[in-house]
N, C-alpha and C. Protein backbone atom coordinates (compact mmCIF):
# COMPACT_ATOMS: atom_id res chain seq x y z
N UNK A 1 -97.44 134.00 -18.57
CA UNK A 1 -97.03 132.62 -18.45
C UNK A 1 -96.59 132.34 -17.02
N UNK A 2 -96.71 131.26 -16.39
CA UNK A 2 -96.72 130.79 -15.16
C UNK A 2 -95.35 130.12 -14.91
N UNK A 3 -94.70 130.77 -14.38
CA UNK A 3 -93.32 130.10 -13.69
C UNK A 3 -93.41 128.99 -13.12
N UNK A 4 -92.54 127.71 -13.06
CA UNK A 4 -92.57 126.63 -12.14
C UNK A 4 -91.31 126.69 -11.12
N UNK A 5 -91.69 126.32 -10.16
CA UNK A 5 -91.13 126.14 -8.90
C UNK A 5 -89.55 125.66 -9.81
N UNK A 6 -88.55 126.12 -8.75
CA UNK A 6 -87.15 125.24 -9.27
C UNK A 6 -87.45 123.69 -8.94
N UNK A 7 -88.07 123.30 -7.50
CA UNK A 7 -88.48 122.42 -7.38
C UNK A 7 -89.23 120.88 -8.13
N UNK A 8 -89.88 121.71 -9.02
CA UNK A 8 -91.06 120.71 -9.91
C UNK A 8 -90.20 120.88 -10.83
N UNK A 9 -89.64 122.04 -11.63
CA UNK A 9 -89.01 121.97 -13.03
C UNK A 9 -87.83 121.05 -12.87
N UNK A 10 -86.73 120.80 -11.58
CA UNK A 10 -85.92 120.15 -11.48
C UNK A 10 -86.35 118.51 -11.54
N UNK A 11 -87.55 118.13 -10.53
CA UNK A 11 -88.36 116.99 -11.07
C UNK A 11 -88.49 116.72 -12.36
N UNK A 12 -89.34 117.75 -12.95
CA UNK A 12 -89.29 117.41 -14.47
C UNK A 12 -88.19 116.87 -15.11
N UNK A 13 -87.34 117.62 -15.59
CA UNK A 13 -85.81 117.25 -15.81
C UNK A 13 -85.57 115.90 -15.70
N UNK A 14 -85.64 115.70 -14.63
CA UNK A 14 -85.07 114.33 -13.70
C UNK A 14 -85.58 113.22 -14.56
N UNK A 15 -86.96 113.60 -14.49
CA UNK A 15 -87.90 112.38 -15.05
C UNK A 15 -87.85 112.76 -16.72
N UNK A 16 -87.73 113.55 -17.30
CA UNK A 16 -87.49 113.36 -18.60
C UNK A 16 -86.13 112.82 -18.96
N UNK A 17 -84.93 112.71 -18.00
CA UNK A 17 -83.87 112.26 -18.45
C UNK A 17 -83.80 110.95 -18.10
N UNK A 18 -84.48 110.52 -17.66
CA UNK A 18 -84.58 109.01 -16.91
C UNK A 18 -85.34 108.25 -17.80
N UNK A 19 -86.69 108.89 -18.37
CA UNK A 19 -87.73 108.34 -19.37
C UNK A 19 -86.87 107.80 -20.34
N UNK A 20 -87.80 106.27 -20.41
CA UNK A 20 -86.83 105.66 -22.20
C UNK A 20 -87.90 106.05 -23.26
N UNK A 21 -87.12 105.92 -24.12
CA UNK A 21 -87.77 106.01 -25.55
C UNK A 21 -88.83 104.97 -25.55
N UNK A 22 -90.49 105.62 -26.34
CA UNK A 22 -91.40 104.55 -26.57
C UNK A 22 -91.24 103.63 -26.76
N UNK A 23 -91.98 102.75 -26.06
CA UNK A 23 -91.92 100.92 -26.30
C UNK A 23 -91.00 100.24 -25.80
N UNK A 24 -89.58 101.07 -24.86
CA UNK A 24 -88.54 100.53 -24.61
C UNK A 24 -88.78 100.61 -22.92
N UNK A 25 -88.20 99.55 -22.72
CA UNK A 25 -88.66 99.28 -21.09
C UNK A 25 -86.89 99.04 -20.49
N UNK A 26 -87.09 99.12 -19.35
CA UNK A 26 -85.38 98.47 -18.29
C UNK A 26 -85.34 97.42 -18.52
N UNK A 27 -86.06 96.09 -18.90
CA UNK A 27 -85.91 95.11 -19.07
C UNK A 27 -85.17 94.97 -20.40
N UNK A 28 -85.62 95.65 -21.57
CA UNK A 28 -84.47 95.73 -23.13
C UNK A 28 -83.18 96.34 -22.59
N UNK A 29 -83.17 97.21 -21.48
CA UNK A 29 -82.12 97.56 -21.57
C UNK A 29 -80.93 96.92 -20.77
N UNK A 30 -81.69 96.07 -20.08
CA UNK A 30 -80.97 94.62 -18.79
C UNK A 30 -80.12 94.17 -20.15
N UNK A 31 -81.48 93.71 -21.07
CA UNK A 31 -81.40 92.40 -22.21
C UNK A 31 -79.92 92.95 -23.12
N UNK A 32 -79.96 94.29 -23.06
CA UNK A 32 -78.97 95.00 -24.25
C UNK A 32 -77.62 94.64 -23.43
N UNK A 33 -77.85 95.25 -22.50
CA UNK A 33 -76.49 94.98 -21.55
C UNK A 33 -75.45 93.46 -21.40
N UNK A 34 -77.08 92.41 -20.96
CA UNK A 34 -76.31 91.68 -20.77
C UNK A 34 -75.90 90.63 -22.82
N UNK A 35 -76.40 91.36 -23.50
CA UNK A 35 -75.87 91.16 -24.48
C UNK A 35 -74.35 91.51 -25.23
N UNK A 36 -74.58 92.73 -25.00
CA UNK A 36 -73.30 93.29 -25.13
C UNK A 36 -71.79 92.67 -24.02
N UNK A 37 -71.93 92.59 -22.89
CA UNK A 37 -71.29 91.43 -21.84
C UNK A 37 -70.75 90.63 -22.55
N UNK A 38 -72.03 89.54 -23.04
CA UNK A 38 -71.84 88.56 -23.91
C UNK A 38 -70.73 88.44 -25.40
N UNK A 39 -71.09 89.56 -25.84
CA UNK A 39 -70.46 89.58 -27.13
C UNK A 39 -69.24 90.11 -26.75
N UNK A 40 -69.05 90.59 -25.66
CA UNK A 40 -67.36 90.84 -25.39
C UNK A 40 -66.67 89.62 -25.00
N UNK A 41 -67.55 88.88 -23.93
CA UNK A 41 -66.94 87.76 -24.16
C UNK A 41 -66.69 86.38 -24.92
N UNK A 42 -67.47 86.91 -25.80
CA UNK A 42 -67.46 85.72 -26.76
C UNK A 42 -66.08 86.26 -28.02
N UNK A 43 -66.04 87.94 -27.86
CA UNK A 43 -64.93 88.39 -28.59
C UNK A 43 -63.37 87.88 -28.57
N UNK A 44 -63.80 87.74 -26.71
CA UNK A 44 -61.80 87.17 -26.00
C UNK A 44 -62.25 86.15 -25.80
N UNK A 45 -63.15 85.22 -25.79
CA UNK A 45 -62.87 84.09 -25.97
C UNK A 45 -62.40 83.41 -27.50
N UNK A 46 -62.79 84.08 -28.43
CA UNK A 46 -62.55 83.66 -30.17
C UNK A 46 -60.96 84.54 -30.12
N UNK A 47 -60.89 85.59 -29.62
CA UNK A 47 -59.08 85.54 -29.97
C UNK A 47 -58.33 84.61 -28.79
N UNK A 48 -59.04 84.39 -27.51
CA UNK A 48 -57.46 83.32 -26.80
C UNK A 48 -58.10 82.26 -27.65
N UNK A 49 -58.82 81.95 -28.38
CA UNK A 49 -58.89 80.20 -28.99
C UNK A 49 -57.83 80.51 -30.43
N UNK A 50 -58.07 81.84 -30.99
CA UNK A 50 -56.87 81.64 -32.19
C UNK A 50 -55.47 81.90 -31.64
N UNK A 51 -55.27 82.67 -30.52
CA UNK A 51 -53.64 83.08 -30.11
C UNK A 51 -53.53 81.57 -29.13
N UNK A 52 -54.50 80.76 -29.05
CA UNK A 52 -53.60 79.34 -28.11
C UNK A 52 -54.06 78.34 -28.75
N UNK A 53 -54.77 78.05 -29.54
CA UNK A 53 -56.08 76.75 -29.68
C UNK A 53 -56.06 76.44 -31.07
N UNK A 54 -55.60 77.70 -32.15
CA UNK A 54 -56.01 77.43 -33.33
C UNK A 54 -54.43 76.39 -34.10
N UNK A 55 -53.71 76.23 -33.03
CA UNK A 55 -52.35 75.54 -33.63
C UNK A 55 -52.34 74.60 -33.86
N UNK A 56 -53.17 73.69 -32.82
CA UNK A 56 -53.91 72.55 -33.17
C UNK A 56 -55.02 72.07 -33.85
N UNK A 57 -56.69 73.14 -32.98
CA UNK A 57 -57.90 72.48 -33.49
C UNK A 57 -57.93 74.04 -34.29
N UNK A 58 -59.24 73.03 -34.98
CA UNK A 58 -60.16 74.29 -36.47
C UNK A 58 -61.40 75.11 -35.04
N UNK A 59 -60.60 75.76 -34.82
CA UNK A 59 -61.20 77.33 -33.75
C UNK A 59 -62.60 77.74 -34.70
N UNK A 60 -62.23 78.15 -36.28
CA UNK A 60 -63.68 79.09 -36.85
C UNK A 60 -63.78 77.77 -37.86
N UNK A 61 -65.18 78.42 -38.21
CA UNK A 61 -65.66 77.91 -39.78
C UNK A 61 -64.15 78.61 -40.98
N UNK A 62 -63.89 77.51 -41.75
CA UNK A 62 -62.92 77.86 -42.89
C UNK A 62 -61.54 77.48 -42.65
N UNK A 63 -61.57 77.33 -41.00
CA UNK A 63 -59.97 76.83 -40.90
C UNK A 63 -59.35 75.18 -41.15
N UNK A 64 -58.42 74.61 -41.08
CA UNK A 64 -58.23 73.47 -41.05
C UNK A 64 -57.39 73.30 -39.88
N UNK A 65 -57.54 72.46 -39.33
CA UNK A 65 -56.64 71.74 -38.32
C UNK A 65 -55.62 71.17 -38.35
N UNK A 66 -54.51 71.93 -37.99
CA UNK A 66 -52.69 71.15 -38.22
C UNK A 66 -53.00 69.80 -37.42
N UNK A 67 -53.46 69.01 -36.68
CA UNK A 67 -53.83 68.30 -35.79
C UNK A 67 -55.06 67.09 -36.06
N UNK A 68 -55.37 66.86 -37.07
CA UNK A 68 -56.12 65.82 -37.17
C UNK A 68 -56.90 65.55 -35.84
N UNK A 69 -56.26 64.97 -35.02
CA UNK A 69 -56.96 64.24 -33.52
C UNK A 69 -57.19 65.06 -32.50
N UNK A 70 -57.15 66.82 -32.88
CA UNK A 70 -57.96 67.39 -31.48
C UNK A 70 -59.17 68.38 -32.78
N UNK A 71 -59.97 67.49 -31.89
CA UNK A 71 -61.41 67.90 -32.57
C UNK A 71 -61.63 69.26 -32.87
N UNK A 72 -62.61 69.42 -33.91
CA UNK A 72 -62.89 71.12 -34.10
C UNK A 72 -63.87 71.51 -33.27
N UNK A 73 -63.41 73.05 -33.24
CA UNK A 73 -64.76 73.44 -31.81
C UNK A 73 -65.99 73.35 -31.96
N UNK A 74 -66.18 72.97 -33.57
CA UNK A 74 -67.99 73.08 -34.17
C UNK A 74 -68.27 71.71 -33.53
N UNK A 75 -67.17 70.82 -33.15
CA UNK A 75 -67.58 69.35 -32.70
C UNK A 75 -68.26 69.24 -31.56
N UNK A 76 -66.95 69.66 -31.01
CA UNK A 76 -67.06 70.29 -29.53
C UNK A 76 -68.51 70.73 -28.76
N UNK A 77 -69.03 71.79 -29.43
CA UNK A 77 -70.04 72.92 -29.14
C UNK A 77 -71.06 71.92 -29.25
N UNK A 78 -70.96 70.53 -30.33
CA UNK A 78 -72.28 70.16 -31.10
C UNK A 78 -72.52 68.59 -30.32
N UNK A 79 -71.78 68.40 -29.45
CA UNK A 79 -71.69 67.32 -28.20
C UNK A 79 -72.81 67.42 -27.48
N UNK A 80 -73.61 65.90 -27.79
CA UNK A 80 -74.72 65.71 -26.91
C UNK A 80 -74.63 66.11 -25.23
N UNK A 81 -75.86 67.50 -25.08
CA UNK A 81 -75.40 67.23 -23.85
C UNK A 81 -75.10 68.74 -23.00
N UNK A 82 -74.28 69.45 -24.24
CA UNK A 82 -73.01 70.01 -23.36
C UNK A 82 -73.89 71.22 -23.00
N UNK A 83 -73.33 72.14 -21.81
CA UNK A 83 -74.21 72.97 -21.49
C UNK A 83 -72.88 73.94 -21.21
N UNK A 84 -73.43 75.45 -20.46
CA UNK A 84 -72.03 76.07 -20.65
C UNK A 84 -71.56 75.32 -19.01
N UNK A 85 -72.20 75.22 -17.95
CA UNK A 85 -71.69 74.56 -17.13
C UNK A 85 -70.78 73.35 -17.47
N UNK A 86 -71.35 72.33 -18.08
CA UNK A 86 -70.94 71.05 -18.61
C UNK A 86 -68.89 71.56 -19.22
N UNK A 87 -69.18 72.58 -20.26
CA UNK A 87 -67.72 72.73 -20.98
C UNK A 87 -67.09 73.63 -19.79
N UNK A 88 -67.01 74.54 -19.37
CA UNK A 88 -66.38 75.08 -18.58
C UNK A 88 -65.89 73.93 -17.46
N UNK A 89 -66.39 73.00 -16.47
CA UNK A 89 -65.70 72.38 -15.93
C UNK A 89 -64.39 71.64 -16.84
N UNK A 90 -65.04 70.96 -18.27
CA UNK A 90 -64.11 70.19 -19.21
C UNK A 90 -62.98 70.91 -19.08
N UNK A 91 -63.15 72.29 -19.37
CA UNK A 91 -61.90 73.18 -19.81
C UNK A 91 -60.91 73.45 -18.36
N UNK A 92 -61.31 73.08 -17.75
CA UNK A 92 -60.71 73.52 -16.32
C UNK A 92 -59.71 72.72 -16.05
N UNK A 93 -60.27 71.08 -16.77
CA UNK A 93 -59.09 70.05 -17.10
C UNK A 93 -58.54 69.17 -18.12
N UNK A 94 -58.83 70.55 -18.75
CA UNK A 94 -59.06 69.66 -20.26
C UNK A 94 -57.89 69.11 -20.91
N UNK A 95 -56.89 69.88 -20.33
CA UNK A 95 -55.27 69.74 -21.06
C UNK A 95 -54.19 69.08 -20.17
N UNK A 96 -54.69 68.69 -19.51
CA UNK A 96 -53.79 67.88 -18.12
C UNK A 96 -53.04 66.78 -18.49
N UNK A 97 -52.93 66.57 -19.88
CA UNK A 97 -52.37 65.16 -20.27
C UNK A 97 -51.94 65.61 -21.42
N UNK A 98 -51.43 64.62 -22.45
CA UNK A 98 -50.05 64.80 -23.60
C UNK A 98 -49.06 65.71 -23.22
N UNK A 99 -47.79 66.01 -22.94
CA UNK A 99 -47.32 67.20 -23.40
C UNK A 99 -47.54 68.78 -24.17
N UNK A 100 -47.84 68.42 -25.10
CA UNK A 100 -48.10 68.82 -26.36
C UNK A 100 -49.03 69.56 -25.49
N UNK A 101 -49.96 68.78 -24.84
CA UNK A 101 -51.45 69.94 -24.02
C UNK A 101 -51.17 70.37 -22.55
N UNK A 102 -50.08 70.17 -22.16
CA UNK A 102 -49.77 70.50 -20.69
C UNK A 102 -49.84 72.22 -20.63
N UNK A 103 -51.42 72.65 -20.34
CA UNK A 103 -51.43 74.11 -19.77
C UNK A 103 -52.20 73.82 -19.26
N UNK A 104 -52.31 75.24 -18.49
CA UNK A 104 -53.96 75.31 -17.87
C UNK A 104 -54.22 77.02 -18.03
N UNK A 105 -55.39 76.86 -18.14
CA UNK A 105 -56.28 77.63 -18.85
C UNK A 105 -57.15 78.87 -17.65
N UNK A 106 -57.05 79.86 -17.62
CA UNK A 106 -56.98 80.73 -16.34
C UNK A 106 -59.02 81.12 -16.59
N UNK A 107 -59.33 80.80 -15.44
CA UNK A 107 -60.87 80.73 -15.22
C UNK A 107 -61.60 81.71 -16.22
N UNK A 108 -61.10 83.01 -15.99
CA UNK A 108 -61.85 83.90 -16.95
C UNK A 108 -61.52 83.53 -18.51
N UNK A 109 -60.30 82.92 -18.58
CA UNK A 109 -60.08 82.53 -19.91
C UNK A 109 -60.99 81.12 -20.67
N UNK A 110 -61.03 80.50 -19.44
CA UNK A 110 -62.26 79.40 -19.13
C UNK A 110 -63.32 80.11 -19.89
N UNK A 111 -63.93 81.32 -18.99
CA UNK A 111 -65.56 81.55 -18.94
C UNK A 111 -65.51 82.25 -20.56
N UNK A 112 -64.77 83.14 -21.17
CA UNK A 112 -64.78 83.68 -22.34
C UNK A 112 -64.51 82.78 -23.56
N UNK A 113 -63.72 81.55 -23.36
CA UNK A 113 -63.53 80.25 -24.61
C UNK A 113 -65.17 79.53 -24.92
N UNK A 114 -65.43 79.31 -23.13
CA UNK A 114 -67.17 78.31 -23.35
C UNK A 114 -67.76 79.82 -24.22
N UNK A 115 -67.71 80.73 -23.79
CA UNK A 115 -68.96 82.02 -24.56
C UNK A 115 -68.82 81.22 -25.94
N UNK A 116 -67.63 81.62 -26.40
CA UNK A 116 -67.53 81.26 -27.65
C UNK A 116 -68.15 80.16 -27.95
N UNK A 117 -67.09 78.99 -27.77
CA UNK A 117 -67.67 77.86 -28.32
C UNK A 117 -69.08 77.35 -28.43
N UNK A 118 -69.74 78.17 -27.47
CA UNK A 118 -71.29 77.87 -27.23
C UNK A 118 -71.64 78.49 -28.62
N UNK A 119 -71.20 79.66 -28.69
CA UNK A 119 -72.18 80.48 -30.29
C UNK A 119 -72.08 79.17 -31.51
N UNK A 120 -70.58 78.30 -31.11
CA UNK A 120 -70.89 76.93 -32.10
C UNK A 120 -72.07 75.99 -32.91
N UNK A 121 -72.54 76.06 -31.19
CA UNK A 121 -73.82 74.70 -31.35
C UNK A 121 -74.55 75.77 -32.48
N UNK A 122 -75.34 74.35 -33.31
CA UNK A 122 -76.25 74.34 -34.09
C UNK A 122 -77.39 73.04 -33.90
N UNK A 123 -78.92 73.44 -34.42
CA UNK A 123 -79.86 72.85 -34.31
C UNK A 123 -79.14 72.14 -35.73
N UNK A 124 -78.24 71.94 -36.79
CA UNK A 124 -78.82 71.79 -38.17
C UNK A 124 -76.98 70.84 -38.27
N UNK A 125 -76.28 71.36 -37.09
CA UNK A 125 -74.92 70.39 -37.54
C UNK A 125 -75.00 69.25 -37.47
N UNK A 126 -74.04 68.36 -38.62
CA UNK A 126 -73.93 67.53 -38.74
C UNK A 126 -72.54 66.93 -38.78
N UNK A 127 -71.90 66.32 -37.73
CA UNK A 127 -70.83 65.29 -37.97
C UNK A 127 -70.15 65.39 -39.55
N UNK A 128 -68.74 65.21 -39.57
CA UNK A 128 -68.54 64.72 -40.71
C UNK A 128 -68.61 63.67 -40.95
N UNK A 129 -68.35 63.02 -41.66
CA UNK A 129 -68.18 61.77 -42.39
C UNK A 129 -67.36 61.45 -41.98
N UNK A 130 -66.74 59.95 -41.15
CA UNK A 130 -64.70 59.74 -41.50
C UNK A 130 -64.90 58.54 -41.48
């Protein structure tokens, strides 16, 4: 049997540890990444909306709103229009008025609330009734 160079066998190596699994390309694995990103931030954005947001508005499906007059986020999300650019500026000044809403909302806390609220929109929502 024929010895290989440390040289080529170390190549080898290299390139078998680097090789993806059939059918899987760097581009699924961009796609996985920046998915996973995503779902973290859509994670801290759904807990700062229940540890600040849910006192007032209906944050998930199932909750009710102590607050009647600050809209639910399914509303929100389902606003002609809105894009994540579009809500992220909103949120930047969104609370600048009543008392009751006098905070402000810290950018990354910004960028992880829009994640969320975006997973909101639906092709199929519909307004309630009032």
């Amino acid at each position: 049997m024929r010895q290989l160079s440390p040289g080529i066998f170390l190549s080898l190596v290299t390139i078998g540890c680097t090789t993806m699994p059939a059918g899987q390309t760097a581009s699924d694995n961009e796609s996985r990444n920046i998915v996973a990103a995503e779902d973290g931030r859509v994670r801290q954005g759904l807990a700062f909306a229940e540890a600040h947001c849910a006192a007032c508005h209906n944050v998930a499906d199932g909750q009710t709103s102590s607050n009647p007059q600050a809209p639910p986020f399914i509303a929100i999300a389902n606003t002609r229009g809105l894009t994540d650019g579009t809500l992220t500026n909103w949120l930047s000044d969104s609370h600048n008025y009543p008392e009751l809403m006098d905070f402000e909302i810290a950018s990354a806390d910004i960028d992880d609330l829009a994640a969320y609220i975006l997973t909101l929109q639906s092709a199929d929502y519909k307004p309630p009734i009032q």
